[in-house]
C-alpha atoms as a PDB file:
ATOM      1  CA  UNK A   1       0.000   0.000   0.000  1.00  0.00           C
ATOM      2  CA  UNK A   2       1.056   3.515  -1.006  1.00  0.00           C
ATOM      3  CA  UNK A   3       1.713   6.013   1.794  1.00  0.00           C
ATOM      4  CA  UNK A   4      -0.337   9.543   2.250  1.00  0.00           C
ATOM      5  CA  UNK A   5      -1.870   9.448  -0.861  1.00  0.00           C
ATOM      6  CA  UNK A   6      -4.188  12.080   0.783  1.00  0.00           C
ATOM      7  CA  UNK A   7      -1.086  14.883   0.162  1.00  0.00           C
ATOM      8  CA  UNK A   8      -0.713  16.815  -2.605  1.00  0.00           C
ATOM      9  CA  UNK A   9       0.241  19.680  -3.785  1.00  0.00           C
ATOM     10  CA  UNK A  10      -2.518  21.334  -5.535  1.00  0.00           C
ATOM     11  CA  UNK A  11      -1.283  24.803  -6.526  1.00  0.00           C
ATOM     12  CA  UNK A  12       1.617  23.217  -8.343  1.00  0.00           C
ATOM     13  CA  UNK A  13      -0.981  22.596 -10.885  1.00  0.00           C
ATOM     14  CA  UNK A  14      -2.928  25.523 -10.482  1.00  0.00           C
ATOM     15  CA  UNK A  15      -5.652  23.627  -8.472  1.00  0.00           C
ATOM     16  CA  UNK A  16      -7.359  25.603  -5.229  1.00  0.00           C
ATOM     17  CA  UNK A  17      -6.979  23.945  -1.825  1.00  0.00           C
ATOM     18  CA  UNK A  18     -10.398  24.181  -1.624  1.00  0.00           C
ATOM     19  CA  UNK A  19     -11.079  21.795  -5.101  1.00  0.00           C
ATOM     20  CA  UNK A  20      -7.962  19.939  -4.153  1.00  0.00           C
ATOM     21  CA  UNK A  21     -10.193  18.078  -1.243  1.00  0.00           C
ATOM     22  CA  UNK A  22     -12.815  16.501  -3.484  1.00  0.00           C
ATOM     23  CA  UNK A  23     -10.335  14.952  -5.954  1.00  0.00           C
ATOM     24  CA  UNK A  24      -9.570  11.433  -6.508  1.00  0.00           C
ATOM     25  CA  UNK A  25      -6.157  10.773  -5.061  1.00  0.00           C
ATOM     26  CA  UNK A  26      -5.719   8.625  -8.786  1.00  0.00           C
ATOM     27  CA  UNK A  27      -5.966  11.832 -10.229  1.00  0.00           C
ATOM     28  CA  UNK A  28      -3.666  13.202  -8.247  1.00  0.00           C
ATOM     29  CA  UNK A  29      -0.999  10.861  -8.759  1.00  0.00           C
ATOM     30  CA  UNK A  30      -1.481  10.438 -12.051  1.00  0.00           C
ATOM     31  CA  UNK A  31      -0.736  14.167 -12.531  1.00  0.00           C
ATOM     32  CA  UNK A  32       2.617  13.998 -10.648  1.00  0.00           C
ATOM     33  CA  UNK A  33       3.607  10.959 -12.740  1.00  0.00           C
ATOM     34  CA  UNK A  34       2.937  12.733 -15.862  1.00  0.00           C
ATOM     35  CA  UNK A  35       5.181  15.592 -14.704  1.00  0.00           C
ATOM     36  CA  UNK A  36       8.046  13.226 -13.402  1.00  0.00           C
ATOM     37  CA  UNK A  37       7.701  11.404 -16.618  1.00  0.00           C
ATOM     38  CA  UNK A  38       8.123  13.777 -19.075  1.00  0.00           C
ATOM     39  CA  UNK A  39      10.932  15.475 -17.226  1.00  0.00           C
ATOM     40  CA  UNK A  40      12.637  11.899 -17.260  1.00  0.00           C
ATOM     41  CA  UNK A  41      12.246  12.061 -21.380  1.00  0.00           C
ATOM     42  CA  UNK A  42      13.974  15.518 -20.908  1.00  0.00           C
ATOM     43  CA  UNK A  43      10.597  16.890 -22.141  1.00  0.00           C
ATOM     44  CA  UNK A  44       9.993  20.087 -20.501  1.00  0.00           C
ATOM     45  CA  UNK A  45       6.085  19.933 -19.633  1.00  0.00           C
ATOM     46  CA  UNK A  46       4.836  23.132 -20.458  1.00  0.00           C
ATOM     47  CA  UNK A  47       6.534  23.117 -24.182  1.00  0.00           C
ATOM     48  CA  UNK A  48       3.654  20.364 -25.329  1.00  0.00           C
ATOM     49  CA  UNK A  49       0.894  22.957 -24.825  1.00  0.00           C
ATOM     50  CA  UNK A  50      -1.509  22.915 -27.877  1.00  0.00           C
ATOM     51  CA  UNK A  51      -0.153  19.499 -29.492  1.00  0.00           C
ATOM     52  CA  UNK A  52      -1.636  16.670 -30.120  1.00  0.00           C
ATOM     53  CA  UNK A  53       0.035  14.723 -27.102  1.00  0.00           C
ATOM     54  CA  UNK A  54      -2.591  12.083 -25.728  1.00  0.00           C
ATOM     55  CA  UNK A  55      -3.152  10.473 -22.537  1.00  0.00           C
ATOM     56  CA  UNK A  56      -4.193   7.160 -21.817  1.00  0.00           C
ATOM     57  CA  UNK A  57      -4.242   5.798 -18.383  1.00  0.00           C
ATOM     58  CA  UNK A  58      -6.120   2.424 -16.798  1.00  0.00           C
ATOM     59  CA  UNK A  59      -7.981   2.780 -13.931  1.00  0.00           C
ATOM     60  CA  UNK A  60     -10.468  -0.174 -13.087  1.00  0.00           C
ATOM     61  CA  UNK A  61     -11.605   0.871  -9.351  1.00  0.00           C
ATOM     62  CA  UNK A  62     -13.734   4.098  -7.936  1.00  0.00           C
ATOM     63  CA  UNK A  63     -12.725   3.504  -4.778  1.00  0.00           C
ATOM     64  CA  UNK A  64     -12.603   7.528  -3.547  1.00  0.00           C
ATOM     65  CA  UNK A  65     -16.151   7.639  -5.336  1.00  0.00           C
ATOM     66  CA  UNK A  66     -17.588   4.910  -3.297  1.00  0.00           C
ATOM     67  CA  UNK A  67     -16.075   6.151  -0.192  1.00  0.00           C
ATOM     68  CA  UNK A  68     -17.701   9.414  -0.902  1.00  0.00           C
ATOM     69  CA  UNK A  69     -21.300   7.327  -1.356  1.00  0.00           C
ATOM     70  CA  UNK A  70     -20.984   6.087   1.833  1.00  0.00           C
ATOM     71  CA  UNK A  71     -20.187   9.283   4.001  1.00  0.00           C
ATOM     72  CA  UNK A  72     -22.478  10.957   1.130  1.00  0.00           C
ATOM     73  CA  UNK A  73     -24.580  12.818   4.198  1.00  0.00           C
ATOM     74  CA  UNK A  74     -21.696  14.309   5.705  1.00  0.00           C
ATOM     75  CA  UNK A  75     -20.296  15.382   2.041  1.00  0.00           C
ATOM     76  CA  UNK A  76     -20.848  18.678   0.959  1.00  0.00           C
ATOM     77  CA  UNK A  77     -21.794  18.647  -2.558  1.00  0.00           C
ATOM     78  CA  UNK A  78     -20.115  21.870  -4.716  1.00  0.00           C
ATOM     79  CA  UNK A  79     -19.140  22.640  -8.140  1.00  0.00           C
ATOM     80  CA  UNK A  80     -15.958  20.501  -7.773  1.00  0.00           C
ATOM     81  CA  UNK A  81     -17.157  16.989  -6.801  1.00  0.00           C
ATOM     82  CA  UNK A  82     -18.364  15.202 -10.226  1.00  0.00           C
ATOM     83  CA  UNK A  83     -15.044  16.003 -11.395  1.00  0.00           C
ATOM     84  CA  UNK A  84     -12.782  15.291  -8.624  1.00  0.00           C
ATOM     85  CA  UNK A  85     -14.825  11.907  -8.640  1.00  0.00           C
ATOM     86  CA  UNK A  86     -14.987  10.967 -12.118  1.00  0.00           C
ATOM     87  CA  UNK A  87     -13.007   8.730 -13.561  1.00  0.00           C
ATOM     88  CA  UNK A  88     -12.805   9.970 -17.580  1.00  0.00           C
ATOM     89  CA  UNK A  89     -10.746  12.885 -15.617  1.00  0.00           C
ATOM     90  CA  UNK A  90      -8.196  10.938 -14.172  1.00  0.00           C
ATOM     91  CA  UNK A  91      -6.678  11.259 -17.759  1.00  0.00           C
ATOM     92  CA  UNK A  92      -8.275  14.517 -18.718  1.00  0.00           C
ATOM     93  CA  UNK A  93      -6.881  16.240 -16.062  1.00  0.00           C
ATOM     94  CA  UNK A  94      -3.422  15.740 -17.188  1.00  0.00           C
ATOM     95  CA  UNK A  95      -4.620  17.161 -20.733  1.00  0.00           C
ATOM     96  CA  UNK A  96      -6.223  20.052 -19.039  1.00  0.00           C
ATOM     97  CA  UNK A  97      -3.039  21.107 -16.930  1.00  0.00           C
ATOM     98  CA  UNK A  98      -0.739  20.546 -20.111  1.00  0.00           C
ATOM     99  CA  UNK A  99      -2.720  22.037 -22.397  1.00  0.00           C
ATOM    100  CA  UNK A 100      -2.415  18.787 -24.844  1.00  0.00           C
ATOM    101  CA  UNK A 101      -5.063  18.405 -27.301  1.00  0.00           C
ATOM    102  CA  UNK A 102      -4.461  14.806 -28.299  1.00  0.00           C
ATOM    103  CA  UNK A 103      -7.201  11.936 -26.781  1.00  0.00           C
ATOM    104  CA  UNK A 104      -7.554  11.543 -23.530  1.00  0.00           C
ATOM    105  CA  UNK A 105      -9.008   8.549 -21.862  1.00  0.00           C
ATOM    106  CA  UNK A 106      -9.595   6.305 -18.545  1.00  0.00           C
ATOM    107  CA  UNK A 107      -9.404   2.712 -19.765  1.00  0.00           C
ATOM    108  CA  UNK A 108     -10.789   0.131 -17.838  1.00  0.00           C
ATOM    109  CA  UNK A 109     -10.602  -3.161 -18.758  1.00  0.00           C
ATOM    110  CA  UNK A 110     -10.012  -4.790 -15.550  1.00  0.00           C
ATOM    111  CA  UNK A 111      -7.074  -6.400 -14.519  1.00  0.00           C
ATOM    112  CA  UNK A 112      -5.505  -5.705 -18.056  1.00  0.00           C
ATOM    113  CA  UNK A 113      -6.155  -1.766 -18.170  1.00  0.00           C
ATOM    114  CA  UNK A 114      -3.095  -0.359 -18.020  1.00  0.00           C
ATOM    115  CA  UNK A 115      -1.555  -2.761 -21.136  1.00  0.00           C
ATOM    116  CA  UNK A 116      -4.838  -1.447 -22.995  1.00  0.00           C
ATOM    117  CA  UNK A 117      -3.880   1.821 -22.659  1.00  0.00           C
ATOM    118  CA  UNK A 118      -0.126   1.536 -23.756  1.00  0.00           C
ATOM    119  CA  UNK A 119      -2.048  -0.739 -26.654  1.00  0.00           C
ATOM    120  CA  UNK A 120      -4.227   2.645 -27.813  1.00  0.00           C
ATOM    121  CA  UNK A 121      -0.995   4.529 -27.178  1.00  0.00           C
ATOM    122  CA  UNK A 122       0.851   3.083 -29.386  1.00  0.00           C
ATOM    123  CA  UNK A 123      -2.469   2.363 -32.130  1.00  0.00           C
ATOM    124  CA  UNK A 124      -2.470   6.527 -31.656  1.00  0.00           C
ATOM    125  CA  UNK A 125       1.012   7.039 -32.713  1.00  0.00           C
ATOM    126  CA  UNK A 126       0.765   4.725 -35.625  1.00  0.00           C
ATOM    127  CA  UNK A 127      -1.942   6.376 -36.724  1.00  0.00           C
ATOM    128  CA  UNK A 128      -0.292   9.400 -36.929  1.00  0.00           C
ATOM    129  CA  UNK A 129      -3.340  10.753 -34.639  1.00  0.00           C
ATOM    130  CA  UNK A 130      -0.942  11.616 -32.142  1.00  0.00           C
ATOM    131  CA  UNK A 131       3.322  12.155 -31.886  1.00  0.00           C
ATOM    132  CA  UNK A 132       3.541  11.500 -28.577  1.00  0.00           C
ATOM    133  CA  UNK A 133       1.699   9.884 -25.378  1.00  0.00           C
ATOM    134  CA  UNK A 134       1.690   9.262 -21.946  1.00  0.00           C
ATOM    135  CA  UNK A 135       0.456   5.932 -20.822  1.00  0.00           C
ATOM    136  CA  UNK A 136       0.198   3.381 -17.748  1.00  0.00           C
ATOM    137  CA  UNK A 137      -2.270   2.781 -15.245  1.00  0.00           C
ATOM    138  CA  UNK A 138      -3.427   3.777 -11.511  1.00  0.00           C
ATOM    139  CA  UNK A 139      -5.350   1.914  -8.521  1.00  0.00           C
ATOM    140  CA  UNK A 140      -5.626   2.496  -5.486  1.00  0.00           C
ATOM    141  CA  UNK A 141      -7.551   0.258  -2.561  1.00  0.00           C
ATOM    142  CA  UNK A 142      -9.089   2.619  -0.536  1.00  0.00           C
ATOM    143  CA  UNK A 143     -12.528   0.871  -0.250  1.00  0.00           C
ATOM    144  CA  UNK A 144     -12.787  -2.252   1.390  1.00  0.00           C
ATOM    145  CA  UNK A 145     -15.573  -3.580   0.362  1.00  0.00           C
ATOM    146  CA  UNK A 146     -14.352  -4.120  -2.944  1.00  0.00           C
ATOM    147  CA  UNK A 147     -11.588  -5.811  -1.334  1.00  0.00           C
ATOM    148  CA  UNK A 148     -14.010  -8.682   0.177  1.00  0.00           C
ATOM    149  CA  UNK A 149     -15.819  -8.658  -3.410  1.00  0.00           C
ATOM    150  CA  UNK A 150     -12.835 -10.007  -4.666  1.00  0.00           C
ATOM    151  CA  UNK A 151     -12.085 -12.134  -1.770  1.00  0.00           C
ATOM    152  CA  UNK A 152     -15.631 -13.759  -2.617  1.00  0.00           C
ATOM    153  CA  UNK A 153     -14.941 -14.667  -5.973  1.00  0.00           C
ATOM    154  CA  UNK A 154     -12.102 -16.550  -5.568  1.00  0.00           C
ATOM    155  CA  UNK A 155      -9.598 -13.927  -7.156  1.00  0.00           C
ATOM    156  CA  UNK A 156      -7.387 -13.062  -4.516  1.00  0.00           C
ATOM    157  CA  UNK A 157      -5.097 -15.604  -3.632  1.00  0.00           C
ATOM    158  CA  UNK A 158      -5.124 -17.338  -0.236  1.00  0.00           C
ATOM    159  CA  UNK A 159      -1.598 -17.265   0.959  1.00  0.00           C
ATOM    160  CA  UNK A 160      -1.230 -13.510  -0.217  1.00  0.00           C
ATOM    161  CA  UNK A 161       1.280 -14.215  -2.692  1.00  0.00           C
ATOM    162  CA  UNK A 162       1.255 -13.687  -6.742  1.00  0.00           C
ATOM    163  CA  UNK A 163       2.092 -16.775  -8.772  1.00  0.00           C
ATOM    164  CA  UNK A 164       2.165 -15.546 -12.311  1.00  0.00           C
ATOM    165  CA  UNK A 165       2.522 -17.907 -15.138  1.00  0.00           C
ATOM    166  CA  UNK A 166       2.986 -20.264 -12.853  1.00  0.00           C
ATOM    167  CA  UNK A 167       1.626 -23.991 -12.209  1.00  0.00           C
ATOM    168  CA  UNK A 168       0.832 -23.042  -8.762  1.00  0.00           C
ATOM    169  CA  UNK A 169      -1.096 -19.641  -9.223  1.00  0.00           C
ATOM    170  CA  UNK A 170      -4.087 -19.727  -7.090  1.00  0.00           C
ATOM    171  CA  UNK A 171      -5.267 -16.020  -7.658  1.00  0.00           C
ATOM    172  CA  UNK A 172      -4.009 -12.515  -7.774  1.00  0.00           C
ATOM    173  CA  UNK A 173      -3.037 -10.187  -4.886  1.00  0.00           C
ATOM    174  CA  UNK A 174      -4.341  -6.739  -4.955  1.00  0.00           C
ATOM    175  CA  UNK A 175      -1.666  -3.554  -3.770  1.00  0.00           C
ATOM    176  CA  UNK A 176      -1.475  -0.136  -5.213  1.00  0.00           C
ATOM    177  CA  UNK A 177       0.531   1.750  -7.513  1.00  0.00           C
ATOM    178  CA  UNK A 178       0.603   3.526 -10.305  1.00  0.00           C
ATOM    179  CA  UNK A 179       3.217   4.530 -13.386  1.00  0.00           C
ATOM    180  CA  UNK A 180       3.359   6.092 -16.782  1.00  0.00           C
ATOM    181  CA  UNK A 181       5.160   6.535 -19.470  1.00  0.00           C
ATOM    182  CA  UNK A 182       6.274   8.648 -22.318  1.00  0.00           C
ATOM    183  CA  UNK A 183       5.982   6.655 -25.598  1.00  0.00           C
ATOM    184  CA  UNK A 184       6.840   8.307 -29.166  1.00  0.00           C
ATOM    185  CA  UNK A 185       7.619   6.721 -32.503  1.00  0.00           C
ATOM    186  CA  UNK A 186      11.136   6.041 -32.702  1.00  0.00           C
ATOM    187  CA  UNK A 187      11.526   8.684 -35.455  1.00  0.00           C
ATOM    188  CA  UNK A 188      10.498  10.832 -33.065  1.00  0.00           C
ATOM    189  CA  UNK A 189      12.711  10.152 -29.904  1.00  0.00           C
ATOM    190  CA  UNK A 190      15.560  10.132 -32.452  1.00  0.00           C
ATOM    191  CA  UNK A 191      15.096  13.359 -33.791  1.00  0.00           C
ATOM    192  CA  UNK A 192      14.570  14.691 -30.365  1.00  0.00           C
ATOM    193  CA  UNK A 193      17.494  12.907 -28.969  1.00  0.00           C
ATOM    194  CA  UNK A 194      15.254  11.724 -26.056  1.00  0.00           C
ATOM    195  CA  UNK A 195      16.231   8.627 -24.157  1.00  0.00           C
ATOM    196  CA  UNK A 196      15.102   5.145 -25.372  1.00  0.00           C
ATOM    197  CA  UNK A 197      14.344   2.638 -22.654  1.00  0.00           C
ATOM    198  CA  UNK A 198      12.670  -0.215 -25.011  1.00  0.00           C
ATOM    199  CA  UNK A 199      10.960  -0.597 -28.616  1.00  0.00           C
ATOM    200  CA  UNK A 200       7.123  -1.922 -29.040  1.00  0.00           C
ATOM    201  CA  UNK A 201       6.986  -3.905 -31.869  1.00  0.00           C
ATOM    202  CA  UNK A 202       3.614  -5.105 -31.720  1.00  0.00           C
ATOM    203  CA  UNK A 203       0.726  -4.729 -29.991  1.00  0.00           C
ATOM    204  CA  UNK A 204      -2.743  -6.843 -29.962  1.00  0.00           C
ATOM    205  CA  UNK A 205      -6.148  -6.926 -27.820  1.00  0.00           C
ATOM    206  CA  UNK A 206      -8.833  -9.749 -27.637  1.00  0.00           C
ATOM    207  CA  UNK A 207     -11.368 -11.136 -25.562  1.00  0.00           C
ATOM    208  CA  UNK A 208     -11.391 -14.445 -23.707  1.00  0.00           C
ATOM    209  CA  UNK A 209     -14.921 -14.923 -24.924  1.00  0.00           C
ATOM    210  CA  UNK A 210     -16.691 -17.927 -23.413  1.00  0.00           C
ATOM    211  CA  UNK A 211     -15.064 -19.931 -21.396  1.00  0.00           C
ATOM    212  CA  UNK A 212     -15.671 -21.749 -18.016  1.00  0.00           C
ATOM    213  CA  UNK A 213     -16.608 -18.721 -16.069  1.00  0.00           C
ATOM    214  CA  UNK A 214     -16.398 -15.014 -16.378  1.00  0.00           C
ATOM    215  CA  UNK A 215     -13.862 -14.390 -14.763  1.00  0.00           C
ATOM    216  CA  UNK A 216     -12.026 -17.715 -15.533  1.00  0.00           C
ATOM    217  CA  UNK A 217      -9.120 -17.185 -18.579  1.00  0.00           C
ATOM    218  CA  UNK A 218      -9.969 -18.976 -22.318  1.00  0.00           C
ATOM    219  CA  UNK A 219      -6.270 -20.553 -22.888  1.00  0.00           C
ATOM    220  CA  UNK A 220      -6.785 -20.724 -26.573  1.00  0.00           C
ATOM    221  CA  UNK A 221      -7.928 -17.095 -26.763  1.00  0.00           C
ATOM    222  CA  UNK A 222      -4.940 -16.261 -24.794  1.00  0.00           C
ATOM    223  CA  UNK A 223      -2.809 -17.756 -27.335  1.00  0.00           C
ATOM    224  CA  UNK A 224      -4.107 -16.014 -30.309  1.00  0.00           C
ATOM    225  CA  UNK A 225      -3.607 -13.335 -28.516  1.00  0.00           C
ATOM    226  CA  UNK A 226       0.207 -13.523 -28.491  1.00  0.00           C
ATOM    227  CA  UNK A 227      -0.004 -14.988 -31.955  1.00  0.00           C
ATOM    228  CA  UNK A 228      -1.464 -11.194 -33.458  1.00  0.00           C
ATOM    229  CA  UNK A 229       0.509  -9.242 -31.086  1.00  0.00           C
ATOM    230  CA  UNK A 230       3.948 -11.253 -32.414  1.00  0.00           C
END
């Protein structure tokens, strides 16, 4: 678990105190990721006002939305709440504060959101639609019930440890994090002389479709999977 994701600092951004309170904490660390990740490319934030930059992030839980449900009679509803608690801004706040007028989108697709969103990253740039992105993914367990959803379904896996790819896997294990990063066509980080930390080659999305469950993975589906994205 992430410590004091409650801090931030809003007038970094040019965000009041007072709006600051009602906003997702995803948002908010999405928007200091963006900043810390274009300042790793050596890409000064500010100069990417009015391009077509986009912004694609996964986030597959409203936990801060659900909390605010529950305390909803204690919460005082102003001008700032639907979008501090909405999850298309997670991304389009990171637009707005830039200036970047490329897309901008939440993805959720459950456990596989934040590939998704490097996947439309990268189908952006090919495209030509857009030069340059920043993509990854958020969550954030600040809602337990959700937590015991998961536990009821069988997901989470009893002796809280991941097993990946692995004969033993018995489930997933749920913690928080988030990351993002700054993907361009090669052309581009070339010309720029920006740093290169790894090529996509291909990229490829599907559906498990029916299968024993669900939730439950379709092996062959998985396969062709790989097969289009190699």
């Amino acid at each position: 678990f992430l410590d004091d994701v409650d801090l931030f600092d809003p007038l970094f951004f040019g965000i009041s105190p007072r709006e600051a309170r009602v906003i997702d904490p995803q948002q908010r660390l999405v928007l200091e990721l963006a900043w810390e990740a274009l300042e790793d490319a050596g890409i000064a934030p500010g100069s990417l006002a009015g391009s077509d930059a986009g912004v694609f992030v996964g986030a597959s839980w409203s936990d801060y939305s659900a909390l605010a449900h529950q305390a909803a009679p204690h919460l005082e509803i102003g001008p700032h709440v639907a979008t501090g608690m909405h999850d298309s801004i997670i991304a389009n706040r990171v637009s707005y504060a830039l200036g970047l007028q490329g897309p901008s989108m939440a993805v959720d697709t459950a456990c596989s959101s934040s590939l998704v969103a490097v996947h439309l990253a990268c189908q952006s740039l090919w495209s030509g639609e857009s030069d340059l992105a920043l993509a990854g993914g958020v969550t954030l367990n600040l809602f337990g019930p959700h937590y015991l959803a998961m536990n009821e379904i069988g997901a989470l896996s009893p002796d809280g440890r991941c097993k990946a790819f692995d004969a033993r896997a018995d489930g997933m294990v749920r913690g928080e994090g988030a990351a993002l990063v700054v993907v361009t066509p090669l052309r581009v980080a070339l010309e720029r002389g920006l740093p290169v930390y790894c090529l996509i080659r291909g990229s490829a999305v599907n559906n498990d479709g029916l299968s024993n469950g669900l939730t439950a993975p379709n092996p062959s589906a998985q396969e062709a999977l790989l097969r289009s994205a190699y």
